[in-house]
Protein backbone atom coordinates (compact mmCIF):
# COMPACT_ATOMS: atom_id res chain seq x y z
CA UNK A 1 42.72 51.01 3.27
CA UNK A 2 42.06 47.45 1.88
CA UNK A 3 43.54 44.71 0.90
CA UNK A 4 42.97 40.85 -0.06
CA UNK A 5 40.15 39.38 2.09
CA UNK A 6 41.53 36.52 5.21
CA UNK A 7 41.78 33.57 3.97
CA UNK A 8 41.46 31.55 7.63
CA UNK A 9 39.64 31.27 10.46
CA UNK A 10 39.89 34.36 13.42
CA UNK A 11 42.28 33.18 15.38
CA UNK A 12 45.59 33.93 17.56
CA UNK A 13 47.93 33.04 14.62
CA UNK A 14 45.49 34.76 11.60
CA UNK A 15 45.24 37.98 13.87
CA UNK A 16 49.14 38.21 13.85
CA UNK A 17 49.27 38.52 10.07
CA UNK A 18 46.51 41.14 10.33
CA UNK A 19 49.11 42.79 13.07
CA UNK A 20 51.90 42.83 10.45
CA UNK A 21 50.32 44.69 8.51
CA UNK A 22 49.07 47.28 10.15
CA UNK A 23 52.06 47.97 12.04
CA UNK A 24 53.73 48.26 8.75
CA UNK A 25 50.61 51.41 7.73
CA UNK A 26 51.42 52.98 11.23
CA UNK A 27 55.38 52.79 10.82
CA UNK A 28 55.73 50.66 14.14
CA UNK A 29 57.46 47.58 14.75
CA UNK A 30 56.10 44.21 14.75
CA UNK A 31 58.70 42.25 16.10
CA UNK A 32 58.15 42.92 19.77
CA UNK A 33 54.73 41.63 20.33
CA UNK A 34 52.15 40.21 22.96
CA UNK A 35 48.78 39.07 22.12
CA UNK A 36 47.26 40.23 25.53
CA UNK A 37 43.86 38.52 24.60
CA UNK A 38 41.66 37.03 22.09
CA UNK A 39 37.63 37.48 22.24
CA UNK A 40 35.66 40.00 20.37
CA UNK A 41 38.92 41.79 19.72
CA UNK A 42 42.65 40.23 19.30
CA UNK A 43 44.64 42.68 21.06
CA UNK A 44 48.06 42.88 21.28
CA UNK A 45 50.74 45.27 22.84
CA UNK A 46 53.69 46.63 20.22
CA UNK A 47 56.69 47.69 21.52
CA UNK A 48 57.56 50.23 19.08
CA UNK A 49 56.09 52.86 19.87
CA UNK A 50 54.35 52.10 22.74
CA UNK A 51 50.75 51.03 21.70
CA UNK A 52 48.07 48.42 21.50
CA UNK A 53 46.72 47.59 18.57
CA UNK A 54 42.90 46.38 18.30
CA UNK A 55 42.17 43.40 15.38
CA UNK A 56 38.13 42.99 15.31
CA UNK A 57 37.11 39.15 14.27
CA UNK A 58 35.74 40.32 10.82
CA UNK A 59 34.44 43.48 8.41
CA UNK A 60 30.78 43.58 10.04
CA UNK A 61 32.64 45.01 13.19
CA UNK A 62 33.40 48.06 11.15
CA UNK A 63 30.96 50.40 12.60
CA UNK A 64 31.37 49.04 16.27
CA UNK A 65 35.29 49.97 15.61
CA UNK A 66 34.47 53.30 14.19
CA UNK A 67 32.04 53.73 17.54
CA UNK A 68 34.84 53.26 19.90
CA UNK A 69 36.82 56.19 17.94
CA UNK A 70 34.00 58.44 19.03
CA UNK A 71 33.53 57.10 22.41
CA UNK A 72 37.20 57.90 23.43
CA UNK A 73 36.68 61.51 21.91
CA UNK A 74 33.93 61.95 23.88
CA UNK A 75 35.49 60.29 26.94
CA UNK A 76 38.19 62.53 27.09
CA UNK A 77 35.92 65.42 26.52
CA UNK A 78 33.98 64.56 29.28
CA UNK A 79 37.42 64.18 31.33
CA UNK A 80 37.08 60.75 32.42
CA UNK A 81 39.85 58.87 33.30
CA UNK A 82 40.03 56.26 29.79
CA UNK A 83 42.38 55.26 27.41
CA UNK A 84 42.91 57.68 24.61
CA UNK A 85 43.48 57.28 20.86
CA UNK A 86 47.10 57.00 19.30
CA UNK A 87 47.70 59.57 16.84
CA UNK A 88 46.71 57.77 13.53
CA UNK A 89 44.19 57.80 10.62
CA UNK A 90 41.47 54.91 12.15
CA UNK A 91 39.89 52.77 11.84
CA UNK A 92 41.92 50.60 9.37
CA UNK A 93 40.80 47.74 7.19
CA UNK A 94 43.48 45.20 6.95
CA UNK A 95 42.20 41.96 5.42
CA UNK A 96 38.79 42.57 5.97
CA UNK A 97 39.88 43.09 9.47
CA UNK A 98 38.81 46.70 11.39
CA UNK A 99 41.88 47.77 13.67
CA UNK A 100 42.17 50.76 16.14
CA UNK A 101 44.89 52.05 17.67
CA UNK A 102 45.60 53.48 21.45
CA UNK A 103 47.99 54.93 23.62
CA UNK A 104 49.12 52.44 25.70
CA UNK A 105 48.43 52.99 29.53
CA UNK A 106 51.05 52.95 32.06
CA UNK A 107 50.43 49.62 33.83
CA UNK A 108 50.71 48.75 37.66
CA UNK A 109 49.88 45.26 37.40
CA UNK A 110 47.55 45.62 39.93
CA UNK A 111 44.15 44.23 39.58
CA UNK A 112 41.48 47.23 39.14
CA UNK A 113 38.98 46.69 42.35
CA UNK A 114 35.25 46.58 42.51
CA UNK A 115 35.14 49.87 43.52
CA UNK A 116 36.99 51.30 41.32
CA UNK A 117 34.60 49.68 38.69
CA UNK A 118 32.05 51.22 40.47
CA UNK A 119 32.89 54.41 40.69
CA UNK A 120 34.02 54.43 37.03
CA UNK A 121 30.62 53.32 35.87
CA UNK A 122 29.07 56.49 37.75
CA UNK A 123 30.85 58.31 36.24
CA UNK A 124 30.49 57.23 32.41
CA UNK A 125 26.47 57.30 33.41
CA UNK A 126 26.10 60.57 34.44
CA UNK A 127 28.23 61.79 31.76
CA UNK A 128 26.36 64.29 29.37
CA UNK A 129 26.00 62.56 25.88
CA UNK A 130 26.27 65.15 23.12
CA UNK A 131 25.78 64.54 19.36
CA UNK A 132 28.81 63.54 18.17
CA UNK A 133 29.46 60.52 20.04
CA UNK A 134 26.41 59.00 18.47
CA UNK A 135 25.62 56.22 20.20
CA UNK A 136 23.55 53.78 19.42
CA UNK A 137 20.60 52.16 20.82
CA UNK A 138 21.48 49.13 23.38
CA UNK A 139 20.79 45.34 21.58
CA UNK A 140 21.54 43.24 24.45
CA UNK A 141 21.67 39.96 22.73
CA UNK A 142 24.62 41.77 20.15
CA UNK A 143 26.25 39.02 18.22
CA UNK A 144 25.05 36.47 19.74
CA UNK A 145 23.06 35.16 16.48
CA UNK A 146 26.46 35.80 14.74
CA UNK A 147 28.51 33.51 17.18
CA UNK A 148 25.86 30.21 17.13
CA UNK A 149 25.73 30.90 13.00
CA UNK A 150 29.78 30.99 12.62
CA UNK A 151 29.94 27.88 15.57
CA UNK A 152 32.04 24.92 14.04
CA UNK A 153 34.03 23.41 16.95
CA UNK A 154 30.98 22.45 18.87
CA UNK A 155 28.58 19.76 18.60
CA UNK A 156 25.35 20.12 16.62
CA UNK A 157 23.15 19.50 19.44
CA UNK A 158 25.06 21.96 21.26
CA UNK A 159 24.32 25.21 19.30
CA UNK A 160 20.66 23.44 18.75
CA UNK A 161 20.47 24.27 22.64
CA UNK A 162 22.06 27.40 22.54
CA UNK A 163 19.29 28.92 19.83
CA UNK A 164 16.47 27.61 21.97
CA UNK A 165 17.97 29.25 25.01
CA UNK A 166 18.19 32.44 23.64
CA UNK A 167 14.66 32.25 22.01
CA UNK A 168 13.61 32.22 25.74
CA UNK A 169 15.44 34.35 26.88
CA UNK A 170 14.90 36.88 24.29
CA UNK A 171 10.86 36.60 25.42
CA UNK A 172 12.29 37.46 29.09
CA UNK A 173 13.93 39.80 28.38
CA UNK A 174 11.07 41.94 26.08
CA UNK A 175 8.56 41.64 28.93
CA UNK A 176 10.93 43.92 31.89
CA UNK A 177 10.08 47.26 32.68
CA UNK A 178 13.64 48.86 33.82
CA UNK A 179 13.27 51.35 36.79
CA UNK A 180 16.17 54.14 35.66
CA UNK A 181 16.23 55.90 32.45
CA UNK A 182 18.64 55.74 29.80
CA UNK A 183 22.32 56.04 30.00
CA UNK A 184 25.73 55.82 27.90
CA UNK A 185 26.63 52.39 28.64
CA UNK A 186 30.07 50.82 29.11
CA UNK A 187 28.33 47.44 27.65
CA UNK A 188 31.38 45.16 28.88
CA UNK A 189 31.65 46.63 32.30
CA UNK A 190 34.56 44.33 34.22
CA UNK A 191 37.04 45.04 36.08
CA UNK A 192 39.69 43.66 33.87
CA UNK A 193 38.07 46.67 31.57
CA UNK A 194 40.46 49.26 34.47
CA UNK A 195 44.14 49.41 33.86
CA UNK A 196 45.35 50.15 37.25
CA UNK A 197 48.49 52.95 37.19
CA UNK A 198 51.39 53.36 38.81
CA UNK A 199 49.56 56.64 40.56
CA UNK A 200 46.86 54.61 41.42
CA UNK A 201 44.39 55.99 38.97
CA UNK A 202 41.85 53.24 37.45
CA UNK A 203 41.73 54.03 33.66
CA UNK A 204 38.73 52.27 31.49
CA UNK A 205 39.61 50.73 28.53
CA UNK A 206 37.39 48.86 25.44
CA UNK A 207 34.99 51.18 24.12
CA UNK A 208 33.03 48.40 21.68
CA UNK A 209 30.01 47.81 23.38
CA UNK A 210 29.01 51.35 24.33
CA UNK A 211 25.54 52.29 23.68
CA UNK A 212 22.26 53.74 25.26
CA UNK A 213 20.26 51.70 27.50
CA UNK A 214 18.85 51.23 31.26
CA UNK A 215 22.03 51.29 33.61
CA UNK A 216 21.01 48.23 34.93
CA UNK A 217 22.45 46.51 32.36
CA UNK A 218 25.95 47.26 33.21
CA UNK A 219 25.15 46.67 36.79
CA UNK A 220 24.13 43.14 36.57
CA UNK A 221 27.58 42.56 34.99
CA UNK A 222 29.44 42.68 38.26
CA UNK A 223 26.35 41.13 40.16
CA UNK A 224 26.38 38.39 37.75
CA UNK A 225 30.09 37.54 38.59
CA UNK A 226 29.46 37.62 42.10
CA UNK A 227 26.79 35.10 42.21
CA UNK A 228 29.33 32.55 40.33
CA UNK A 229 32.08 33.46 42.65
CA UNK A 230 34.37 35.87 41.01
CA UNK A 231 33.87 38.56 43.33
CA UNK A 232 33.79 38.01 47.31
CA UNK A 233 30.53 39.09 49.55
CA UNK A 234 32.73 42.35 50.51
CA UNK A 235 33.74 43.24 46.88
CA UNK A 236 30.59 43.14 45.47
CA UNK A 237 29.57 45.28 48.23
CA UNK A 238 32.28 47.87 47.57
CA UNK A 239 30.78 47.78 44.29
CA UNK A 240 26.91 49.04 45.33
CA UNK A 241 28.65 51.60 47.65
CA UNK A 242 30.82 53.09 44.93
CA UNK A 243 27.80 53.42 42.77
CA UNK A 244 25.22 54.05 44.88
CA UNK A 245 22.64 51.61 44.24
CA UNK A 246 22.34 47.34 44.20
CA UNK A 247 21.07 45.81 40.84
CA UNK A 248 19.63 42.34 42.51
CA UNK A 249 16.87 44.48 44.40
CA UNK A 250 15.17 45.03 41.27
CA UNK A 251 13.38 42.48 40.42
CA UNK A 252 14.26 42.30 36.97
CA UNK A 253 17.78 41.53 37.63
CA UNK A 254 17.37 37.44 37.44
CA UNK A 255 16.95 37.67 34.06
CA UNK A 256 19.21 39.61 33.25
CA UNK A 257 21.84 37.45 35.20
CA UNK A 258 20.09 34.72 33.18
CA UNK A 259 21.34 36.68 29.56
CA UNK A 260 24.69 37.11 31.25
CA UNK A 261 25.51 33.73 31.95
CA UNK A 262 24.65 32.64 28.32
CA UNK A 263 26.17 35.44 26.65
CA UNK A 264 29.16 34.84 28.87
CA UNK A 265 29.24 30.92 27.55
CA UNK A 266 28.66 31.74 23.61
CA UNK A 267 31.40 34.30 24.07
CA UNK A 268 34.11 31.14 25.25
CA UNK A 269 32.31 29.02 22.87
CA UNK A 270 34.51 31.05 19.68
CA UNK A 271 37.76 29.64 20.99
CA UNK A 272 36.83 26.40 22.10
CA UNK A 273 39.82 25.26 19.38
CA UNK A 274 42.56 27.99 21.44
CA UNK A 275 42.79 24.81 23.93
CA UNK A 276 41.56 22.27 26.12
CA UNK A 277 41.00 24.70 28.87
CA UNK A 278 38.72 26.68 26.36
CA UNK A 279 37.01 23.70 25.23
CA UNK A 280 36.77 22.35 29.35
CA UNK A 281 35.08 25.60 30.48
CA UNK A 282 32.81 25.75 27.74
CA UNK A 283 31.50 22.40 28.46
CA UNK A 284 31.24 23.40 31.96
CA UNK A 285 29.51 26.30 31.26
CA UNK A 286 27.07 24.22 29.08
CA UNK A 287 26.05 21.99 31.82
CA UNK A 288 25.77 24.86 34.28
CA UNK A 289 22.92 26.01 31.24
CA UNK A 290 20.88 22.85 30.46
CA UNK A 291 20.51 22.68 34.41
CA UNK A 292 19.13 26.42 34.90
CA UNK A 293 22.05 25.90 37.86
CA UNK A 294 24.30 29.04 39.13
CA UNK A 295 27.63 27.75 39.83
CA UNK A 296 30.52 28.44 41.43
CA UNK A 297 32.78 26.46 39.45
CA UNK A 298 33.14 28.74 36.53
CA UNK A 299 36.53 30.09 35.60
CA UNK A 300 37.67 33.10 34.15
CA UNK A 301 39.05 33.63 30.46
């Protein structure tokens, strides 16, 4: 289903018409709503029925959006403990916009821990990948191209440092060798990716970024946070335990911590307009680039 093409900008108050809209194809109710975050995906809980509704920033997200259909069909085949699909004809096209809908999970409000990352990523990489989940072939560096070529609330000389960065880091990154052999991947693997229950059962959620590729990759996520202080000594170290094995002993894992941290700033760098906080980390995270420095002072989005 399609209709006239956005005529704005992604953003909090263009993803909310998108929202109208396809509440109105699903028959639910888009008068109680919360955008619970904007990034790759707006995302936003509906009231009634119970669901969350997935807006993708634009049309060439189609085929990650149809992915994540197949990923939680496989997921649940497979028995792991992930969000599942509400019952509707998806993915939708709404203003050039791919949306997905899903069950909404029963929500403790307790952060998911380290462990239980860990344990869910064992478990998604020892999974048995059969045909019809289809994934595709890990590109680490994504839409990263996409996000410096759509970048207009940053400075020239900014984004001019941002390509040459990932030039080099794009060399780096074609000379490792990775130790393990291919996996399904999570391919956003945080902890605010768990939806803690009420029965304490951790339950992934955002499909997008699966793929096949080294596990390492979703490894060096966590380790990657740890080393700018999001995760404590003894969390990271529930972490290895609940997996079984320590990404920073390889010693491949600097660079990707390296493609991390940049992919990590490009990704705040799309809603540097949202607000000054936006626009204060991304500077931070800037200078924390141009000075090959790890820092501690990054913050969270």
């Amino acid at each position: 289903m399609a209709t006239k093409k956005a005529s704005q900008p992604f953003s909090s108050t263009a993803a909310t018409l998108v929202l109208k809209e396809a509440c109105s194809v699903v028959g639910a109710s888009s008068v109680n709503v919360r955008l619970m975050r904007l990034g790759e995906n707006a995302i936003f809980c509906v009231e009634h029925p119970s669901l969350v509704v997935r807006i993708a920033r634009g049309k060439e997200h189609l085929k990650d959006a149809e992915k994540e259909v197949r990923v939680a069909r496989w997921l649940e085949r497979c028995d792991v403990p992930a969000v599942r699909l509400y019952p509707a004809e998806q993915p939708l096209m709404i203003n050039d916009h791919p949306v997905t809908f899903w069950l909404k999970v029963a929500d403790s409000g307790e952060k998911a821990s380290t462990s239980d990352l860990g344990s869910a990523l064992r478990s998604v990489h020892n999974c048995e990948i059969d045909g019809a989940v289809a994934l595709p072939k890990l590109d680490i560096f994504g839409r990263v191209g996409a996000r410096l070529d759509k970048a207009t609330d940053v400075p020239p000389e900014a984004v001019d440092f941002l390509r040459s960065r990932l030039s080099d880091l794009r060399t780096a990154y074609a000379a490792l060798s990775f130790p393990s052999p291919s996996v399904a991947l999570h391919g956003d693997a945080h902890v605010k990716n768990l939806i803690c229950t009420p029965n304490k059962e951790a339950i992934l959620i955002d499909f997008e970024a699966f793929c096949f590729g080294p596990p390492e990759v979703d490894l060096a996520v966590t380790a990657t946070e740890h080393e700018v202080g999001w995760h404590s000594p003894a969390d990271y170290e529930a972490f290895c335990e609940a997996y079984g094995a320590d990404v920073r002993e390889w010693n491949g894992f600097q660079v990707l911590r390296d493609i991390n941290l940049f992919k990590m700033t490009t990704w705040l760098m799309q809603n540097v307009g949202e607000s000054n906080l936006h626009a204060e980390e991304f500077d931070r995270r800037l200078t924390s680039l141009r000075q090959s420095a790890i820092t501690s002072g990054w913050q969270p989005f």
